[in-house]
PDB file of N, CA and C in Angstrom:
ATOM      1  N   UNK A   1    -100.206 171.165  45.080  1.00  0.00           N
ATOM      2  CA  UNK A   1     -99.984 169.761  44.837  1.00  0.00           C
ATOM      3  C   UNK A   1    -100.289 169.468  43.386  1.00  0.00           C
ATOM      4  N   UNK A   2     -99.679 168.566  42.854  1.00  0.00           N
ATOM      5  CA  UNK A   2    -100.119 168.291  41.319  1.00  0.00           C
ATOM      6  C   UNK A   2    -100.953 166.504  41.580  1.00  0.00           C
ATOM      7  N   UNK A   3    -101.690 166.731  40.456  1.00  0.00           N
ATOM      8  CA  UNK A   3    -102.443 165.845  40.057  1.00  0.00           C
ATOM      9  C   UNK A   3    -102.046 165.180  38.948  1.00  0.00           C
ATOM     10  N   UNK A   4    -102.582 163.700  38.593  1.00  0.00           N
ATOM     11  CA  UNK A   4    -102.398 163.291  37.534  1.00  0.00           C
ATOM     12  C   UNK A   4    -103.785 162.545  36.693  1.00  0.00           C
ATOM     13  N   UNK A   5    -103.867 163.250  35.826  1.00  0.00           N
ATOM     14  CA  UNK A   5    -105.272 162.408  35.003  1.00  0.00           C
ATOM     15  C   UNK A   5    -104.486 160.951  34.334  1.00  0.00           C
ATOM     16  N   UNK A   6    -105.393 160.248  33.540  1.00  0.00           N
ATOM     17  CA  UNK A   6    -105.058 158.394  33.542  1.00  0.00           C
ATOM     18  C   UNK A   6    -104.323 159.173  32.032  1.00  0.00           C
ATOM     19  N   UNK A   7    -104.633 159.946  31.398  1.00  0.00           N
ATOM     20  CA  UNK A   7    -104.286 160.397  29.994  1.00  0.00           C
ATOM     21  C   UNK A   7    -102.865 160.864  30.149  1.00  0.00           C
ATOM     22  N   UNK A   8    -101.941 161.083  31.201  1.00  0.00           N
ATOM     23  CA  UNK A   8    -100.914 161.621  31.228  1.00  0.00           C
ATOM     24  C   UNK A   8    -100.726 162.926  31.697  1.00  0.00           C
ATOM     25  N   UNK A   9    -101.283 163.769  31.462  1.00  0.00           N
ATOM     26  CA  UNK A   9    -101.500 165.291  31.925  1.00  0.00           C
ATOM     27  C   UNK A   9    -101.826 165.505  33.395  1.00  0.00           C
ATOM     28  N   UNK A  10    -100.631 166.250  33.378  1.00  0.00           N
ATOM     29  CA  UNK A  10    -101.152 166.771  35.224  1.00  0.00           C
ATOM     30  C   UNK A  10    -101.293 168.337  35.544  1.00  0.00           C
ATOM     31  N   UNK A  11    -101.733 168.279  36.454  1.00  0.00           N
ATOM     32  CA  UNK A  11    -102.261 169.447  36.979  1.00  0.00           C
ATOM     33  C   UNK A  11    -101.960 170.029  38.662  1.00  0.00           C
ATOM     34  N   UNK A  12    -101.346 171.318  38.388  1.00  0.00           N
ATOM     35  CA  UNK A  12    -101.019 171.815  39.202  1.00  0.00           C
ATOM     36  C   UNK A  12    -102.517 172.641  40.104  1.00  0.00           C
ATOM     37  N   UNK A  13    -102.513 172.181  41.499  1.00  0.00           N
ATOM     38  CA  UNK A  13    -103.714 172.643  42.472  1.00  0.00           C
ATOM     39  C   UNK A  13    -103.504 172.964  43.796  1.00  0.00           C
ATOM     40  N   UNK A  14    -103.793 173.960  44.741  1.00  0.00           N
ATOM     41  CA  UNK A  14    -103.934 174.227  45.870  1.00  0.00           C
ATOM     42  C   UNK A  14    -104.365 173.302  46.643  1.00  0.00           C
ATOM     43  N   UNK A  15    -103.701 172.907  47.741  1.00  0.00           N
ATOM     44  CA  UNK A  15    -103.676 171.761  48.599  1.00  0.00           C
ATOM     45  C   UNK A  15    -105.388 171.979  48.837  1.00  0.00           C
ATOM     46  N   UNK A  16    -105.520 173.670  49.280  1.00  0.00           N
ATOM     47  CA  UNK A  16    -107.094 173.503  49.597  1.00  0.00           C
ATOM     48  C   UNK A  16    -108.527 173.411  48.977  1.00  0.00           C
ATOM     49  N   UNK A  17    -107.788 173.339  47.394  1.00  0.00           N
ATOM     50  CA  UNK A  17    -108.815 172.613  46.802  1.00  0.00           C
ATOM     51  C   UNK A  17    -108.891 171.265  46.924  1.00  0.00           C
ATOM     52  N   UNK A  18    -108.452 170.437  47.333  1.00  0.00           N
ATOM     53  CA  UNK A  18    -108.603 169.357  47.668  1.00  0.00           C
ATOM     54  C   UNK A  18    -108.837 169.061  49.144  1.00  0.00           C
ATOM     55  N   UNK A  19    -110.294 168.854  49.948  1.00  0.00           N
ATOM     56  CA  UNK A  19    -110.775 168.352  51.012  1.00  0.00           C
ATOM     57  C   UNK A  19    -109.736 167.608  51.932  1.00  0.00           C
ATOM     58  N   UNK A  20    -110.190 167.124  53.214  1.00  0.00           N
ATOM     59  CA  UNK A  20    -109.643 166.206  53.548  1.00  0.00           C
ATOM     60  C   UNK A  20    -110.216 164.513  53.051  1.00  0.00           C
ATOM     61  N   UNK A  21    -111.647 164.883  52.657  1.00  0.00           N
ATOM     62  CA  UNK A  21    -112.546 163.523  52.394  1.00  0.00           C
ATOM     63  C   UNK A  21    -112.373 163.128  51.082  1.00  0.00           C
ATOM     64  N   UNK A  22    -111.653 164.496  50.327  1.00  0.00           N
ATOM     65  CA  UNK A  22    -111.729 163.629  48.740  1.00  0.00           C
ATOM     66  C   UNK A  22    -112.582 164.977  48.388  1.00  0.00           C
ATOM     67  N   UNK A  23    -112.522 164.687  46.528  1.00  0.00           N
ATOM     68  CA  UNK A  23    -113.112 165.287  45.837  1.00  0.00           C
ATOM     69  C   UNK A  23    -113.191 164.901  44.636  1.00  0.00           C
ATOM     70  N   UNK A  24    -114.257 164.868  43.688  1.00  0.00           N
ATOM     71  CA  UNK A  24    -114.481 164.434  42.764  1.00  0.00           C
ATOM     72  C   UNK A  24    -113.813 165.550  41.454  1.00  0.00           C
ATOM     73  N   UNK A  25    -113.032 165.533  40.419  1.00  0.00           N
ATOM     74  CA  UNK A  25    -112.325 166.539  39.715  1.00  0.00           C
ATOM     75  C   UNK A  25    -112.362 165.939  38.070  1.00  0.00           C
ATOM     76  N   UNK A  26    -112.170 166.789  37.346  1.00  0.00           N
ATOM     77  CA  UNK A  26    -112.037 166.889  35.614  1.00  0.00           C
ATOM     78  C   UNK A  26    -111.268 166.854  35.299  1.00  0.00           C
ATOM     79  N   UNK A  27    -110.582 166.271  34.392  1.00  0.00           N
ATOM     80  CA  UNK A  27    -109.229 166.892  33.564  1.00  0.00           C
ATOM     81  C   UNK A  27    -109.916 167.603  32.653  1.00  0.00           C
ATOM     82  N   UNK A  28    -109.405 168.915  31.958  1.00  0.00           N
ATOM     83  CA  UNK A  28    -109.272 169.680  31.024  1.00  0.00           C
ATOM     84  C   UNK A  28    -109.521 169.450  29.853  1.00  0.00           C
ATOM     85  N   UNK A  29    -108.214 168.082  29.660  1.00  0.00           N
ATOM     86  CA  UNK A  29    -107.799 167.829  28.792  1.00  0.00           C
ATOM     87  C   UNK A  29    -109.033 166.745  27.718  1.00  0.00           C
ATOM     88  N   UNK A  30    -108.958 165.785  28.418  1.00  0.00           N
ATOM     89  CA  UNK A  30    -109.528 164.812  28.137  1.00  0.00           C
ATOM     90  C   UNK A  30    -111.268 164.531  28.237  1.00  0.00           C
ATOM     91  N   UNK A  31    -111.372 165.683  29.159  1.00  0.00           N
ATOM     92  CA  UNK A  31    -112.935 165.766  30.525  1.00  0.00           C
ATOM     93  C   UNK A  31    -113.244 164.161  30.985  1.00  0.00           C
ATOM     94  N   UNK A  32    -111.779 163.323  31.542  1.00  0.00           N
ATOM     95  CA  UNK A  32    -112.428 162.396  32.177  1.00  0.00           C
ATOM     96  C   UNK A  32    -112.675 162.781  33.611  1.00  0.00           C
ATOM     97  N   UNK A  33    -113.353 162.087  34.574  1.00  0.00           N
ATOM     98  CA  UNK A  33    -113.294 162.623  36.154  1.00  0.00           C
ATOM     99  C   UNK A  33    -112.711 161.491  36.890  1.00  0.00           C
ATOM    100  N   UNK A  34    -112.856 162.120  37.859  1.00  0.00           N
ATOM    101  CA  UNK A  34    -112.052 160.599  38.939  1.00  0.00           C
ATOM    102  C   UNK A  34    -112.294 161.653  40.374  1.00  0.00           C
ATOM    103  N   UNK A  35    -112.145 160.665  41.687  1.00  0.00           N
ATOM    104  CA  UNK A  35    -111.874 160.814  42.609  1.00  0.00           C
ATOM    105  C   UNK A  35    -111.035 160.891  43.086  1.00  0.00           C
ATOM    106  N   UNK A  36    -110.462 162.736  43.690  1.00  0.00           N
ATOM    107  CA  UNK A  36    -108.929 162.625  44.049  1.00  0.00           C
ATOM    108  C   UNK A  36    -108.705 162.993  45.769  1.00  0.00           C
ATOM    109  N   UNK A  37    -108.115 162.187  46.283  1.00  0.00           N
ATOM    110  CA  UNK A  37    -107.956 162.380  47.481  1.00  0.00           C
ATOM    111  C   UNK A  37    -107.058 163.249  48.300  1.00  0.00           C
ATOM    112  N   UNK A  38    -106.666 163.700  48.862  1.00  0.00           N
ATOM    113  CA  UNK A  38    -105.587 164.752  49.207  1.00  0.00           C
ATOM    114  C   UNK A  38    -104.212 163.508  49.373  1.00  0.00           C
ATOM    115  N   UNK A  39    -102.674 164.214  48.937  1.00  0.00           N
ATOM    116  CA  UNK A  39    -102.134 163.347  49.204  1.00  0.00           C
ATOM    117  C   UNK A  39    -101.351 162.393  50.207  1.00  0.00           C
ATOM    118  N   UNK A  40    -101.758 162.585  51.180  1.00  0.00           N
ATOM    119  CA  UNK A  40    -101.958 161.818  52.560  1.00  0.00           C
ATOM    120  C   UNK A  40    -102.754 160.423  52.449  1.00  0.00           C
ATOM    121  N   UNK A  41    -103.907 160.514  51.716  1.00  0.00           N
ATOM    122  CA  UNK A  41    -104.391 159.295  51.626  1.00  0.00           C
ATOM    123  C   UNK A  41    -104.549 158.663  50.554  1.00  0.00           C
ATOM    124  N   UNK A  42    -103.500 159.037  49.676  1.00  0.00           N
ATOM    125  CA  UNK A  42    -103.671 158.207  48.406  1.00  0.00           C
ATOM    126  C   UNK A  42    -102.969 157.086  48.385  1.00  0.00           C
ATOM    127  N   UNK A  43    -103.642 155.934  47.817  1.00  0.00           N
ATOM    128  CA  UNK A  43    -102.772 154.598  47.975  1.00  0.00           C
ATOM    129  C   UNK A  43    -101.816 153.722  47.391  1.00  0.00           C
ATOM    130  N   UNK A  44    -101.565 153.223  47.318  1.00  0.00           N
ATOM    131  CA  UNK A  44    -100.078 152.708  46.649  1.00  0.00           C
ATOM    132  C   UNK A  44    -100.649 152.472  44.830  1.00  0.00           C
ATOM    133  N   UNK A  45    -101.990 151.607  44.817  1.00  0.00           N
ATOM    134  CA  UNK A  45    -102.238 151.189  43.685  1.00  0.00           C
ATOM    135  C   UNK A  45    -102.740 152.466  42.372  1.00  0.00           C
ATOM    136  N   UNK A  46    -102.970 154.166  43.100  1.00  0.00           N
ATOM    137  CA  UNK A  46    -103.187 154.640  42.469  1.00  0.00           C
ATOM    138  C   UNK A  46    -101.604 155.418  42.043  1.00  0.00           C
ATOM    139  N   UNK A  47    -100.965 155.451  42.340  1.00  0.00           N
ATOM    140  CA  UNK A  47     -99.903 155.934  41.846  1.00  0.00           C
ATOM    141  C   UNK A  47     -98.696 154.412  41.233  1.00  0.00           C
ATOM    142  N   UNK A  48     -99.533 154.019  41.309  1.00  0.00           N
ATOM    143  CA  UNK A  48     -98.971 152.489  39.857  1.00  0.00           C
ATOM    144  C   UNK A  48     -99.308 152.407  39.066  1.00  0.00           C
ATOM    145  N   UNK A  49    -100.475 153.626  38.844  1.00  0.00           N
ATOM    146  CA  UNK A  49    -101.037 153.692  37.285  1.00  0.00           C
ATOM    147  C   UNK A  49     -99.999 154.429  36.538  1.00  0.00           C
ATOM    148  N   UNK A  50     -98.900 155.049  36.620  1.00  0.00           N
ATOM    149  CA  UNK A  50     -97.869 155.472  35.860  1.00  0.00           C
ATOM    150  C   UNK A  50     -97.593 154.726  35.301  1.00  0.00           C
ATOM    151  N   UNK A  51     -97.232 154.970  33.641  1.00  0.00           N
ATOM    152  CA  UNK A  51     -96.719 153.767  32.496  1.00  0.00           C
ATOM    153  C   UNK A  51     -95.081 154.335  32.556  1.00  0.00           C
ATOM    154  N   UNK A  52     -94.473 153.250  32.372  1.00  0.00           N
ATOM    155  CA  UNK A  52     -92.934 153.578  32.465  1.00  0.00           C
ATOM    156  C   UNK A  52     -92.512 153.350  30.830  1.00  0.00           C
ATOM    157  N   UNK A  53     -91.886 154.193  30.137  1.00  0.00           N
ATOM    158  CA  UNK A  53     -92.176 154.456  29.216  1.00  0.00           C
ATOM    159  C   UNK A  53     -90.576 153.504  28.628  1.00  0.00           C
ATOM    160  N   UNK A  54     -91.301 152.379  28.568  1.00  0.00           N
ATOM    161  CA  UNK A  54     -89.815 151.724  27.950  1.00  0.00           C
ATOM    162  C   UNK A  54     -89.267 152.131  26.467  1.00  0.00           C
ATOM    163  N   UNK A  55     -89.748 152.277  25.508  1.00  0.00           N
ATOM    164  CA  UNK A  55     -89.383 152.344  24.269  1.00  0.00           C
ATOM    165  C   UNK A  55     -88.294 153.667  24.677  1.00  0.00           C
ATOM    166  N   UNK A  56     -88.673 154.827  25.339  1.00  0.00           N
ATOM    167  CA  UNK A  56     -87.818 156.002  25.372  1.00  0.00           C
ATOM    168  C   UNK A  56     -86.679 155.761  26.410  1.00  0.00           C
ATOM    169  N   UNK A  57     -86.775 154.898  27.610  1.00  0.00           N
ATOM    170  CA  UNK A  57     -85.692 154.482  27.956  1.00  0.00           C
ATOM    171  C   UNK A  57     -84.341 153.506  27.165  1.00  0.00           C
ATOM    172  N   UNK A  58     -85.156 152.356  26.456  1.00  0.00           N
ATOM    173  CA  UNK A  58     -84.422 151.708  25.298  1.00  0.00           C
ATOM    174  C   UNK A  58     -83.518 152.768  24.622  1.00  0.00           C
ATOM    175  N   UNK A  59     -84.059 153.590  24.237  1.00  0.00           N
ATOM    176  CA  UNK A  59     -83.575 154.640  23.020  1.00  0.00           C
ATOM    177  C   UNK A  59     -82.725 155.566  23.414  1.00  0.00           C
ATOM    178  N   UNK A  60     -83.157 156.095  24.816  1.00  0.00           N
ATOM    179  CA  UNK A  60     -81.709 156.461  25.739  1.00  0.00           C
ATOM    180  C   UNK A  60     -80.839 155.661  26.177  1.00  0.00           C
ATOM    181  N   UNK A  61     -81.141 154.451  25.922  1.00  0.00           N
ATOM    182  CA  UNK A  61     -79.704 153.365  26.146  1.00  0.00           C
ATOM    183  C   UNK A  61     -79.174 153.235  24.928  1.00  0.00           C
ATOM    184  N   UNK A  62     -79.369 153.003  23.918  1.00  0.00           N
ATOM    185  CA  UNK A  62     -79.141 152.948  22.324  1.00  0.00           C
ATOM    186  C   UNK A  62     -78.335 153.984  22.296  1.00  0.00           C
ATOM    187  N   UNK A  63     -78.583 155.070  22.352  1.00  0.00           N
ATOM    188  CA  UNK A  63     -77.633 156.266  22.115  1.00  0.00           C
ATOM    189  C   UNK A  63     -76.902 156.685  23.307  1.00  0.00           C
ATOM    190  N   UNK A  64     -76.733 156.128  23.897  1.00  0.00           N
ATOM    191  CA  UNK A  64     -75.363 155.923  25.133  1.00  0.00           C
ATOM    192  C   UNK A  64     -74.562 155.035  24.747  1.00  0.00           C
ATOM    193  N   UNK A  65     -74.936 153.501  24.743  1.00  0.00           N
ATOM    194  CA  UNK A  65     -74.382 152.721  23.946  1.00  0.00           C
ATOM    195  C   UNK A  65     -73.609 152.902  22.590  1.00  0.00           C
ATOM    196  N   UNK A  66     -73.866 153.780  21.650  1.00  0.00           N
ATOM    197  CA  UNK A  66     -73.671 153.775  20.205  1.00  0.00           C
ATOM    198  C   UNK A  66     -72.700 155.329  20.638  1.00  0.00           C
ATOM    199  N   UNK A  67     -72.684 156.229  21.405  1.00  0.00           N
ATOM    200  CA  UNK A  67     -71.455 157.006  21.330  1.00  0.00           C
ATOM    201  C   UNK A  67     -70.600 156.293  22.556  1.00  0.00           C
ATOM    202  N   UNK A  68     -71.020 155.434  23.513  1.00  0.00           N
ATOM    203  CA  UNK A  68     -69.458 154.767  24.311  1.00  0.00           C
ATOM    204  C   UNK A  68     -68.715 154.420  23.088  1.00  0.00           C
ATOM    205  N   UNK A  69     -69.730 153.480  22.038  1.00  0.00           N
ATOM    206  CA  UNK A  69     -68.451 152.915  20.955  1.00  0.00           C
ATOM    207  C   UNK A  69     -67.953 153.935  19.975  1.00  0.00           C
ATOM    208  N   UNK A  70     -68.634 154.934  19.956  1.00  0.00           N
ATOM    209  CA  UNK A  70     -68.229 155.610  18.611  1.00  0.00           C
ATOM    210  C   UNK A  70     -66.665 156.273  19.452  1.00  0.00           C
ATOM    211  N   UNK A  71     -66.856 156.422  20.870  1.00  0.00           N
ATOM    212  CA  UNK A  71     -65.906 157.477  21.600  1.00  0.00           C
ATOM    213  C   UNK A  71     -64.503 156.250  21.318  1.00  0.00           C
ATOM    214  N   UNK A  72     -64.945 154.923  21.892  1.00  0.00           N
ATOM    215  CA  UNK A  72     -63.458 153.910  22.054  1.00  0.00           C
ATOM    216  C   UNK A  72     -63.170 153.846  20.721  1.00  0.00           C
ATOM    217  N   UNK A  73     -63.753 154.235  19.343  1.00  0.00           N
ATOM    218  CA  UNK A  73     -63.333 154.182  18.254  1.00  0.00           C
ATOM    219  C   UNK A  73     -62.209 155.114  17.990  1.00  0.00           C
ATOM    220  N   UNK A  74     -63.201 155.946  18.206  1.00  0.00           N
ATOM    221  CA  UNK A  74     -62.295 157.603  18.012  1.00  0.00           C
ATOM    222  C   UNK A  74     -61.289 157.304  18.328  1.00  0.00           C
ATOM    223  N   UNK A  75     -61.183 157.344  19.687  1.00  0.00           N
ATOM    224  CA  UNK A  75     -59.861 156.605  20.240  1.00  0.00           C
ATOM    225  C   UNK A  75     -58.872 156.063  20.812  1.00  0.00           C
ATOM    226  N   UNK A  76     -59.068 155.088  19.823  1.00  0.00           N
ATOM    227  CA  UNK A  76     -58.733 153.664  19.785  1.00  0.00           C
ATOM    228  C   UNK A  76     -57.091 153.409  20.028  1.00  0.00           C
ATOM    229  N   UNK A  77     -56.470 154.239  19.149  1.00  0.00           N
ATOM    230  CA  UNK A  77     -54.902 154.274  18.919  1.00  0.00           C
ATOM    231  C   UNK A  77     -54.326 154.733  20.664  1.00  0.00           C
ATOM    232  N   UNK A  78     -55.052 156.128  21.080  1.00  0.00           N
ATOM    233  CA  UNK A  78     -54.354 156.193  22.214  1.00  0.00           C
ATOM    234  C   UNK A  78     -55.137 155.511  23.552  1.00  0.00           C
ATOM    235  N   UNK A  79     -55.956 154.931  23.065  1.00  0.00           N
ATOM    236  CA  UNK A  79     -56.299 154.070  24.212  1.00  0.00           C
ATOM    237  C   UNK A  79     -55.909 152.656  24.260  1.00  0.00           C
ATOM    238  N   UNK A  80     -55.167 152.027  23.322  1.00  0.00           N
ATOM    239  CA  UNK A  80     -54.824 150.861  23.452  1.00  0.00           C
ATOM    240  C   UNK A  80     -53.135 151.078  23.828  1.00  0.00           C
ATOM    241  N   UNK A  81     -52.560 152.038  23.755  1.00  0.00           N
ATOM    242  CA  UNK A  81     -51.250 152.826  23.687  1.00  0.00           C
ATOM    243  C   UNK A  81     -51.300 152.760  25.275  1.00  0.00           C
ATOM    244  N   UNK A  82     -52.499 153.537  26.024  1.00  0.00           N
ATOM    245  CA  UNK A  82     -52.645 153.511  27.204  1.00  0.00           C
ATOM    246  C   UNK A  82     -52.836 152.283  28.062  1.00  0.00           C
ATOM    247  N   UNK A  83     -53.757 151.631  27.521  1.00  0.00           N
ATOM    248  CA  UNK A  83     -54.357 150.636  28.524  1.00  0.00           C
ATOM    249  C   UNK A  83     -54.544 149.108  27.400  1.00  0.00           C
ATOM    250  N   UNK A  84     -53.485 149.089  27.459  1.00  0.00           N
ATOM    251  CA  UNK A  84     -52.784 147.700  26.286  1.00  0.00           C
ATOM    252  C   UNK A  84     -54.446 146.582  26.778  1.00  0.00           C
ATOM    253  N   UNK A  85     -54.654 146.347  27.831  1.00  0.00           N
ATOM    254  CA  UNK A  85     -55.657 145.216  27.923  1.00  0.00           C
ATOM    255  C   UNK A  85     -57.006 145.311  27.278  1.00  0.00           C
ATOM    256  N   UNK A  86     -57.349 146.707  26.348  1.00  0.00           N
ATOM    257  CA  UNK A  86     -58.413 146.844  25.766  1.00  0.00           C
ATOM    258  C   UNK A  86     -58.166 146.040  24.367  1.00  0.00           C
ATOM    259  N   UNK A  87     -56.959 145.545  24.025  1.00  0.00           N
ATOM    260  CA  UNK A  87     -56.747 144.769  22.932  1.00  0.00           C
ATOM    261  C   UNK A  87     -57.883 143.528  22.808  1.00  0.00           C
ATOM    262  N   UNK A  88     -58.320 143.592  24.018  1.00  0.00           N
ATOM    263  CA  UNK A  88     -59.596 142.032  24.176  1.00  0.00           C
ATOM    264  C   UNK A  88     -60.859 143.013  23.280  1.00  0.00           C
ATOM    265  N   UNK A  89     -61.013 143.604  24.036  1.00  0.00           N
ATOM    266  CA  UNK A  89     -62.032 144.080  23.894  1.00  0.00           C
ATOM    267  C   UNK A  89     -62.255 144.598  22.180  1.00  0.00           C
ATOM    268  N   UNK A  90     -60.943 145.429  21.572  1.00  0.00           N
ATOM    269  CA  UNK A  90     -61.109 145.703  19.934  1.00  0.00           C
ATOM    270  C   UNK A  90     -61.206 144.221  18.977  1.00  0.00           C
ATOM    271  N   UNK A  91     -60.043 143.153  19.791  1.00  0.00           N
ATOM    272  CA  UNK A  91     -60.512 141.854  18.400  1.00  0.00           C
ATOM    273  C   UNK A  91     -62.013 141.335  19.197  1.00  0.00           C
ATOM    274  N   UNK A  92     -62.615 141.302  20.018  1.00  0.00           N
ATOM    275  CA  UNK A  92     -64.150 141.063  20.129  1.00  0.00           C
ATOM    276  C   UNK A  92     -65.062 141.357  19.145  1.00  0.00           C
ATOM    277  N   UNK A  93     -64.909 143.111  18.965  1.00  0.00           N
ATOM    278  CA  UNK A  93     -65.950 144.120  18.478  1.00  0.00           C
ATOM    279  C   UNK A  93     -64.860 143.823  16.952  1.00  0.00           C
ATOM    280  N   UNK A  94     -63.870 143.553  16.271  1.00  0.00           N
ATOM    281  CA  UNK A  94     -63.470 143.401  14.952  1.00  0.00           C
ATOM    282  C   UNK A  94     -64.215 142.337  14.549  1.00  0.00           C
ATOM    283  N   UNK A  95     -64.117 140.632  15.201  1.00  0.00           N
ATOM    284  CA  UNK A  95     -64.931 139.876  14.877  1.00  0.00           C
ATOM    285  C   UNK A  95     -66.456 139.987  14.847  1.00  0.00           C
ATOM    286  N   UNK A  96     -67.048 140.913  15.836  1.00  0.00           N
ATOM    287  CA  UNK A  96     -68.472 140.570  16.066  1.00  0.00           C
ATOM    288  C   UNK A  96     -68.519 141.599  14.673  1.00  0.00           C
ATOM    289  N   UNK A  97     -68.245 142.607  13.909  1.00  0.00           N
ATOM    290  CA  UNK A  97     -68.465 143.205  13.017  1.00  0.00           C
ATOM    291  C   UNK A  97     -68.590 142.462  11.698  1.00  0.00           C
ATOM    292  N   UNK A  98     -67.067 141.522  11.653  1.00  0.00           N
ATOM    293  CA  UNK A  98     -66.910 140.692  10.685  1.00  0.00           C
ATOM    294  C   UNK A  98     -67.776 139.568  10.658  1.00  0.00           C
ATOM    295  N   UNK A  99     -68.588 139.101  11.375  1.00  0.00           N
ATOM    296  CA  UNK A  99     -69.731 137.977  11.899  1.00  0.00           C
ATOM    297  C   UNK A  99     -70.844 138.614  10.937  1.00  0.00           C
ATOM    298  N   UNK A 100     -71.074 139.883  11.703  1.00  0.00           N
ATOM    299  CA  UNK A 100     -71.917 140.842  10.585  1.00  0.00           C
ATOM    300  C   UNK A 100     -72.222 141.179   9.175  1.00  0.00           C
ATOM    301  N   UNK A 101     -70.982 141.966   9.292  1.00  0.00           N
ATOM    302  CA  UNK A 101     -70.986 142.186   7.635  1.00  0.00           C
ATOM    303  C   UNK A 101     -70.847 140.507   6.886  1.00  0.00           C
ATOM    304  N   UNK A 102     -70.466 138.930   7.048  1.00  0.00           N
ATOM    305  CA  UNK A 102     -70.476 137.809   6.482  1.00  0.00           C
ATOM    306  C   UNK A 102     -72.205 137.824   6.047  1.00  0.00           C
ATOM    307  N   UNK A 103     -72.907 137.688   7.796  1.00  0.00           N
ATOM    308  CA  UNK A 103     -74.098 137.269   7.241  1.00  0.00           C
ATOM    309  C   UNK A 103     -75.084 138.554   6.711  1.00  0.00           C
ATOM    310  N   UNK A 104     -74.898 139.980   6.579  1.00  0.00           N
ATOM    311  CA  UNK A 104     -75.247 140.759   5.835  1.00  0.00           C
ATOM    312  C   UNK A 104     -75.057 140.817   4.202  1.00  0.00           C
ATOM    313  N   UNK A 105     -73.709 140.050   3.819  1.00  0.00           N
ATOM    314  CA  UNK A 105     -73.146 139.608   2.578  1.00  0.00           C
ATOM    315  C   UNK A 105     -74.013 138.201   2.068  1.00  0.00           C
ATOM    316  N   UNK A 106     -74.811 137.633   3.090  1.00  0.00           N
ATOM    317  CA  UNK A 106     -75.117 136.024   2.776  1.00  0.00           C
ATOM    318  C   UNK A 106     -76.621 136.931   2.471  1.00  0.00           C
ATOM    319  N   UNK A 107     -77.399 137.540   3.459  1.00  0.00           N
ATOM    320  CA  UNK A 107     -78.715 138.063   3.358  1.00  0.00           C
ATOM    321  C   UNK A 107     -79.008 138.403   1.890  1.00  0.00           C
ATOM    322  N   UNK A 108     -78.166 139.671   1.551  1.00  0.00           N
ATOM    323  CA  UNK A 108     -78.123 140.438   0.386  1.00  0.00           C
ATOM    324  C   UNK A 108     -77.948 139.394  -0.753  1.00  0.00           C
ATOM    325  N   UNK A 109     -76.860 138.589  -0.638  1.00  0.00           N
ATOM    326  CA  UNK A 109     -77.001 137.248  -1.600  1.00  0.00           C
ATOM    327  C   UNK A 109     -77.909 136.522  -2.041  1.00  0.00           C
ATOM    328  N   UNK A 110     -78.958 136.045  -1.159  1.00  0.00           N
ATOM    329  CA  UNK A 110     -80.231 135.536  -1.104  1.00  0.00           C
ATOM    330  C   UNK A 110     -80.783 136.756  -1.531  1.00  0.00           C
ATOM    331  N   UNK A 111     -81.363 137.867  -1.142  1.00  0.00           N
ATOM    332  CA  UNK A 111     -81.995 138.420  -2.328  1.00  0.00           C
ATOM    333  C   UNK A 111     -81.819 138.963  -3.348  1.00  0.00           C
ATOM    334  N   UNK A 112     -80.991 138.808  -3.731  1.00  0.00           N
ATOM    335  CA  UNK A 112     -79.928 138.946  -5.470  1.00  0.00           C
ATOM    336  C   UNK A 112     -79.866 140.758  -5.223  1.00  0.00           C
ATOM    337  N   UNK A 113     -79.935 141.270  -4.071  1.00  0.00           N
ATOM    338  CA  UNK A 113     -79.063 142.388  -3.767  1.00  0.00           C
ATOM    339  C   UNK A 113     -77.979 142.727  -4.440  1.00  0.00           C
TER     340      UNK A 113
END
């Protein structure tokens, strides 16, 4: 069974090192201790101590996001050739660019960029 210390690090253990009543255990890593129970009786609130690691999910959406568009860029010619109704979708992303680069041109202006 694996374990998890509050530091992140887990640990791989023989079911029969762990009692049926519990046992008091170390991490390695860190030498904090805690009370670990076999996992039959562990309770909901101790396995909610997992942090869900948003910044690295964000960042795997970012770079999904940023090659879907780089791919409809690529292309663009035979996909609008194909599926004429993506024409919405390229003057969207032409304006929202041109929205951009205006107030990137106004920013840079203001600081004598």
């Amino acid at each position: 069974m694996i374990i998890s210390c509050k530091c992140g690090i887990q640990f791989e253990v023989n079911k029969s090192e762990i009692p049926k009543e519990g046992r008091n255990v170390q991490c390695g890593i860190c030498n904090a201790t805690w009370f670990q129970k076999p996992y039959d009786k562990i309770d909901k609130k101790s396995s909610e101590n997992v942090s869900p690691h948003y910044i690295a999910n964000f960042f795997l959406f970012f770079i999904v996001l940023i090659s879907f568009a780089g791919i409809m860029e690529t292309f663009k010619e035979d996909l609008l050739y194909n599926f004429s109704e993506l024409d919405v979708y390229y003057k969207f992303i032409d304006t929202l660019a041109e929205k951009i680069f205006v107030e990137l041109r106004s920013l840079f202006n203001t600081f004598g960029i």
